[in-house]
PDB file of N, CA and C in Angstrom:
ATOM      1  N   UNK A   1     224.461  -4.637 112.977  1.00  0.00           N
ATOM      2  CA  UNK A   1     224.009  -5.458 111.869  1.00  0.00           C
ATOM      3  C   UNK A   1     222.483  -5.360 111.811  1.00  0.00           C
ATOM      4  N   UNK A   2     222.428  -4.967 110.829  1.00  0.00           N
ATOM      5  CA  UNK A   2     220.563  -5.245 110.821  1.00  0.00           C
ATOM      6  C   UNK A   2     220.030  -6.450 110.430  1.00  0.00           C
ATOM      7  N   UNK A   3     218.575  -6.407 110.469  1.00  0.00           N
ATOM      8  CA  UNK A   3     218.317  -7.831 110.021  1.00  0.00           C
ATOM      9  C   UNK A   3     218.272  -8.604 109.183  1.00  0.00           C
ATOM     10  N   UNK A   4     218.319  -7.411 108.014  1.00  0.00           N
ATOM     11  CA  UNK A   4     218.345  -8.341 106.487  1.00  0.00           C
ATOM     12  C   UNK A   4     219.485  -8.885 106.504  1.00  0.00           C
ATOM     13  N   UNK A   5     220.751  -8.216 107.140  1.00  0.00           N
ATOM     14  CA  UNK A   5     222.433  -8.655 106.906  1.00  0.00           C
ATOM     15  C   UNK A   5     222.066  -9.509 107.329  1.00  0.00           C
ATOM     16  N   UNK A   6     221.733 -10.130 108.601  1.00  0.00           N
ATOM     17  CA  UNK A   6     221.573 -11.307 109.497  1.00  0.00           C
ATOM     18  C   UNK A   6     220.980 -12.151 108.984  1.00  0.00           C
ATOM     19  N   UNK A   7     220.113 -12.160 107.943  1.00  0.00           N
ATOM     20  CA  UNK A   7     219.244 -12.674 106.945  1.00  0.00           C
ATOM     21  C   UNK A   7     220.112 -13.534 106.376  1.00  0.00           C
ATOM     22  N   UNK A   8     221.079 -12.404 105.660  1.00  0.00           N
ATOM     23  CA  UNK A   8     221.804 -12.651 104.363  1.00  0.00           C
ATOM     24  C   UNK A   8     223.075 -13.341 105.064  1.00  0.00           C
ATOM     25  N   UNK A   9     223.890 -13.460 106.543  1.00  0.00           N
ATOM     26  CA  UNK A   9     224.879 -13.868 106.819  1.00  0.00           C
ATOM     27  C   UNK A   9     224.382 -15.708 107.342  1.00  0.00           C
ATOM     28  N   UNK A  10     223.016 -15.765 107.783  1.00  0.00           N
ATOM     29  CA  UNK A  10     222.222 -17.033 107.874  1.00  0.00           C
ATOM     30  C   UNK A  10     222.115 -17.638 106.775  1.00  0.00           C
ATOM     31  N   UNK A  11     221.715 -17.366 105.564  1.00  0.00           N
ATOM     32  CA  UNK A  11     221.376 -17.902 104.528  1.00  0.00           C
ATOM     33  C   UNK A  11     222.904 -18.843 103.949  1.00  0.00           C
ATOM     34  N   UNK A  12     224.258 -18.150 104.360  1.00  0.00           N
ATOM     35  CA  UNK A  12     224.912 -18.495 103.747  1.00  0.00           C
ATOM     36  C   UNK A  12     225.473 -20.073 104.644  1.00  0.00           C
ATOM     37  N   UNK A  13     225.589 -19.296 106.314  1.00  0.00           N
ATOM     38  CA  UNK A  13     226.529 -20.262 107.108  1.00  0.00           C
ATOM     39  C   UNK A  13     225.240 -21.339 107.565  1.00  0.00           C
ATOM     40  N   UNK A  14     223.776 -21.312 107.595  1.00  0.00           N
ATOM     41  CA  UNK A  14     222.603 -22.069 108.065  1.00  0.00           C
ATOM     42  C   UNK A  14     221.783 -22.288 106.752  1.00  0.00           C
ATOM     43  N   UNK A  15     221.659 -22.427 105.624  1.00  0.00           N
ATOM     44  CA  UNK A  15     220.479 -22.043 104.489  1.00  0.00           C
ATOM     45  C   UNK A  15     219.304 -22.784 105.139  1.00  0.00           C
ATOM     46  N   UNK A  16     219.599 -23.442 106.042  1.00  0.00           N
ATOM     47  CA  UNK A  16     217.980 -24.316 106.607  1.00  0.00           C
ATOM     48  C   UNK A  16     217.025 -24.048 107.705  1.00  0.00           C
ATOM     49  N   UNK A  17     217.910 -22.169 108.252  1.00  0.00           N
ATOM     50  CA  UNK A  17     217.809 -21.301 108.883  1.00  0.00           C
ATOM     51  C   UNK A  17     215.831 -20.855 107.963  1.00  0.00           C
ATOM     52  N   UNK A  18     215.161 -20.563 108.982  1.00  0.00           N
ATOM     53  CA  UNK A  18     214.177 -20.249 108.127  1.00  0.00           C
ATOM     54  C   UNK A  18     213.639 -18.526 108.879  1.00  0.00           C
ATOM     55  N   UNK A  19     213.336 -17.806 107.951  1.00  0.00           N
ATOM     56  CA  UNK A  19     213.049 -16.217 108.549  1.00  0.00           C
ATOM     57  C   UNK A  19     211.745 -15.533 108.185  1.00  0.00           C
ATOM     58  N   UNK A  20     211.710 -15.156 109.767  1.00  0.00           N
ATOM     59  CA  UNK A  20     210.167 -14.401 109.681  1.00  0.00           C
ATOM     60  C   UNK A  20     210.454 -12.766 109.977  1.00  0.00           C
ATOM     61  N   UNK A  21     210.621 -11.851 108.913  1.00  0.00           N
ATOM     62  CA  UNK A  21     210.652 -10.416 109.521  1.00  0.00           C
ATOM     63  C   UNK A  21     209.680  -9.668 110.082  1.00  0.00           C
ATOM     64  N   UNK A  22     209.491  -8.957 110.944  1.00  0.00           N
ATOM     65  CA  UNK A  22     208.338  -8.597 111.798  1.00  0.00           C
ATOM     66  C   UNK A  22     208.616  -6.861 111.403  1.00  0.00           C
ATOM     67  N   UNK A  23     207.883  -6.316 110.616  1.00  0.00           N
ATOM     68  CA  UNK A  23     208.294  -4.466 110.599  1.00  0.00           C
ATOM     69  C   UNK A  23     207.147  -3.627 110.650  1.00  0.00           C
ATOM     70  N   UNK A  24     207.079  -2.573 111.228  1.00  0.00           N
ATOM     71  CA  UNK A  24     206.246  -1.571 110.877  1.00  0.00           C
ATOM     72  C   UNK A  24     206.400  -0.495 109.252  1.00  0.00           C
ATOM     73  N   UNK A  25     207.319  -1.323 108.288  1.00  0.00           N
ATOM     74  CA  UNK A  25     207.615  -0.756 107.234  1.00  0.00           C
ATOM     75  C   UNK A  25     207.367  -1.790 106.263  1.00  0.00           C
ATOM     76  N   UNK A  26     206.668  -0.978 105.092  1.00  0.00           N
ATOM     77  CA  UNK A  26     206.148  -2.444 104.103  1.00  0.00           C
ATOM     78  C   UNK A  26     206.871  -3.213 104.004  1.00  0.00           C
ATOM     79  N   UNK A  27     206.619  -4.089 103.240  1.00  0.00           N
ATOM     80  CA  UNK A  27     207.330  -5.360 103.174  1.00  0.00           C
ATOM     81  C   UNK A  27     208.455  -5.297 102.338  1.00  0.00           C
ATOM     82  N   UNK A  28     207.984  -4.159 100.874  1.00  0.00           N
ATOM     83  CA  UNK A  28     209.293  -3.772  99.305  1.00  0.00           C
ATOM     84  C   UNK A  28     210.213  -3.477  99.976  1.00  0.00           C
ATOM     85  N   UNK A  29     210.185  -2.497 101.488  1.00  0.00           N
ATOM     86  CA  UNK A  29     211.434  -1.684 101.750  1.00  0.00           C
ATOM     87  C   UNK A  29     212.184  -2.675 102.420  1.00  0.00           C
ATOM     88  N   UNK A  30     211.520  -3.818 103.659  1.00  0.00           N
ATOM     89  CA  UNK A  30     212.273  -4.966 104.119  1.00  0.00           C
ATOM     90  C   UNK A  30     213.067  -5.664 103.323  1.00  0.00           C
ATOM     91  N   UNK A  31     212.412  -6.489 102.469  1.00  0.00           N
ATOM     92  CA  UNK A  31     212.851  -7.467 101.449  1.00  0.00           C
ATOM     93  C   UNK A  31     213.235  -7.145 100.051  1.00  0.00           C
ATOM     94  N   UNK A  32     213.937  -6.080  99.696  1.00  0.00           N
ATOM     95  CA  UNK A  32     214.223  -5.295  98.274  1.00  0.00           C
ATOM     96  C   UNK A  32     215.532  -5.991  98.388  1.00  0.00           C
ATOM     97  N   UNK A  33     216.387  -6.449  99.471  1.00  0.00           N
ATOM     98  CA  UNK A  33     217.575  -6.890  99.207  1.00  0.00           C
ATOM     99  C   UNK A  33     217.945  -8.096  99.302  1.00  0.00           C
ATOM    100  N   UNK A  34     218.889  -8.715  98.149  1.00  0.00           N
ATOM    101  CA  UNK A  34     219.543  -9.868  98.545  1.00  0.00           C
ATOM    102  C   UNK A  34     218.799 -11.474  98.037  1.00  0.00           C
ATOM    103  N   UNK A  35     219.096 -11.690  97.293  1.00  0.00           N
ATOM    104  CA  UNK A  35     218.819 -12.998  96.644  1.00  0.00           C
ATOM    105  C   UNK A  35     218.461 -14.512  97.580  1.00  0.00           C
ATOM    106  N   UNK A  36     219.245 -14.089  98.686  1.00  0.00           N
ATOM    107  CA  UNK A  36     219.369 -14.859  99.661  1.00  0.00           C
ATOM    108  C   UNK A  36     218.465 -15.200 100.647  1.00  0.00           C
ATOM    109  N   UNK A  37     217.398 -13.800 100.968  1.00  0.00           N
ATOM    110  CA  UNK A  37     216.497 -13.808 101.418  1.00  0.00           C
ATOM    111  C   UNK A  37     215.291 -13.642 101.017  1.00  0.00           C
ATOM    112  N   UNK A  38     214.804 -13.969 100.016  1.00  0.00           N
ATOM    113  CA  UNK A  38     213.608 -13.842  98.977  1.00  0.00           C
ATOM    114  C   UNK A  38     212.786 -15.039  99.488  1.00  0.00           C
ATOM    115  N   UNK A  39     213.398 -16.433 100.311  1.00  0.00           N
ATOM    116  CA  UNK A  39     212.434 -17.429 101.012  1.00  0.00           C
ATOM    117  C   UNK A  39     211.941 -16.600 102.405  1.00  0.00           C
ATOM    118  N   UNK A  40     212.222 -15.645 102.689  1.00  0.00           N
ATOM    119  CA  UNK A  40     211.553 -14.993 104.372  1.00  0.00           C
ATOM    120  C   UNK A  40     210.119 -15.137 104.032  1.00  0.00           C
ATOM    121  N   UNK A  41     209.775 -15.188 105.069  1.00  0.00           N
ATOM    122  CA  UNK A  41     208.616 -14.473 105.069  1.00  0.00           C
ATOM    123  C   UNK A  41     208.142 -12.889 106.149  1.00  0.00           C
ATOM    124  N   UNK A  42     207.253 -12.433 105.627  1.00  0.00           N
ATOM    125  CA  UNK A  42     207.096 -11.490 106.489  1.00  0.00           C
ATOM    126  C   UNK A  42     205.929 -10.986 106.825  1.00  0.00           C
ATOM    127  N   UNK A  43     206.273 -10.246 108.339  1.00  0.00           N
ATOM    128  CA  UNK A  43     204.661 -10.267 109.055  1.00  0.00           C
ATOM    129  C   UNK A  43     204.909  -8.472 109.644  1.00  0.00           C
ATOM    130  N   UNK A  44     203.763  -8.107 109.016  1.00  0.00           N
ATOM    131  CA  UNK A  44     203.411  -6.378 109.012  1.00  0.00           C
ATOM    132  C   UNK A  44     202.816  -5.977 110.103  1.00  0.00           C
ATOM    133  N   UNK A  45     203.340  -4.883 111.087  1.00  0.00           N
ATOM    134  CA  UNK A  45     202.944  -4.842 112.594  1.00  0.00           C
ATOM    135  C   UNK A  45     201.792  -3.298 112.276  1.00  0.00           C
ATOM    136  N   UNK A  46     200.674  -3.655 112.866  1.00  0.00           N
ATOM    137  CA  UNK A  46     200.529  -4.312 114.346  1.00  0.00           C
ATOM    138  C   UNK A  46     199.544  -5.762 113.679  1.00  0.00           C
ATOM    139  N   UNK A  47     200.045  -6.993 114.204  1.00  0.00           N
ATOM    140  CA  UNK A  47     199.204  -8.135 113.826  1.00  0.00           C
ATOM    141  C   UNK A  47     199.159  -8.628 115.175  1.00  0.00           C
ATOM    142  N   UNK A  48     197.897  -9.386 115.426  1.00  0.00           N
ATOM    143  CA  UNK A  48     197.425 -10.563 116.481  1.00  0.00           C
ATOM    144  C   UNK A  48     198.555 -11.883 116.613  1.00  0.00           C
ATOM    145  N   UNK A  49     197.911 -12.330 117.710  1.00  0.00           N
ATOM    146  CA  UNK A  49     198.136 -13.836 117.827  1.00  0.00           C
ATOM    147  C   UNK A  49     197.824 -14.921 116.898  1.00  0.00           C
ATOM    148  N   UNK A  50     196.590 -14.385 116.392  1.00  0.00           N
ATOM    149  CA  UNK A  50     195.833 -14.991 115.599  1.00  0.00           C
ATOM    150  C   UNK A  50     196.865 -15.241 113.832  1.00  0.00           C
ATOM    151  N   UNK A  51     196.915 -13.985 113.801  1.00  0.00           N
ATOM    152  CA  UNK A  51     198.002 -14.017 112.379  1.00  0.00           C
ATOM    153  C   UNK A  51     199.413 -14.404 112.171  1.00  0.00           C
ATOM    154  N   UNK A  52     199.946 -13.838 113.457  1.00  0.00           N
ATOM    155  CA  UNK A  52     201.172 -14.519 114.249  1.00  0.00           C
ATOM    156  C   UNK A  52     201.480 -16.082 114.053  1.00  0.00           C
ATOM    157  N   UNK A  53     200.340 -16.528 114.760  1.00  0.00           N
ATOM    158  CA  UNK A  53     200.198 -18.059 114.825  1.00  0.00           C
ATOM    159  C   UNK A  53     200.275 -18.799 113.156  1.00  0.00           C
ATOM    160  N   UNK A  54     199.167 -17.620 112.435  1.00  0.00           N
ATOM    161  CA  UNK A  54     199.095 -18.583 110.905  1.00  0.00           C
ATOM    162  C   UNK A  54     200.703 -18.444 110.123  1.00  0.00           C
ATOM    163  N   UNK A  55     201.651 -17.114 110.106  1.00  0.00           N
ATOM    164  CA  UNK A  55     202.635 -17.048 109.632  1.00  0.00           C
ATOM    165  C   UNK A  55     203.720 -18.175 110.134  1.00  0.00           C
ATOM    166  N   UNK A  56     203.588 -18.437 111.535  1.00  0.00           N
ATOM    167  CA  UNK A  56     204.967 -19.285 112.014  1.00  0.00           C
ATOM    168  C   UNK A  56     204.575 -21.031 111.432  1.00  0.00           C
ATOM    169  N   UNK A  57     203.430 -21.009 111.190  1.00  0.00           N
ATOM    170  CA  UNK A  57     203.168 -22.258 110.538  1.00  0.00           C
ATOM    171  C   UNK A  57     203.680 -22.531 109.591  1.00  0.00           C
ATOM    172  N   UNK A  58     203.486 -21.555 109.042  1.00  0.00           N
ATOM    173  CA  UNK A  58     203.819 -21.475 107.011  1.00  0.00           C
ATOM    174  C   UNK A  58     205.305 -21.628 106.623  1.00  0.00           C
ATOM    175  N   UNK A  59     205.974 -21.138 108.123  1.00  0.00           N
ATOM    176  CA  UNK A  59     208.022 -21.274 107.422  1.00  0.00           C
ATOM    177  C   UNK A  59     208.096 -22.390 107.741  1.00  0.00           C
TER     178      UNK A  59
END
């Protein structure tokens, strides 16, 4: 299962499930799928602690 499925199988059985994707691939190719997961957010590698820290705030 990859992660968007896992995304998309959370959203349905948790919706209060909240998601942070972490990729070395832009963000269009992560999040192009699924209606379900359009609240993620996502964090583009290689990032700090520093940015790390500001994203987990924000979900």
């Amino acid at each position: 299962m990859s992660g968007v499925q896992l995304a998309e199988h959370l959203a349905i059985i948790r919706p209060e499930t909240k998601v942070l994707f972490v990729s070395g691939y832009a963000e269009r190719n992560v999040l192009q799928r699924g209606t379900a997961i359009r609240r993620a957010r996502f964090l583009q590698k290689p990032f700090g602690l520093k940015v790390l820290a500001q994203k987990y705030s924000k979900c």
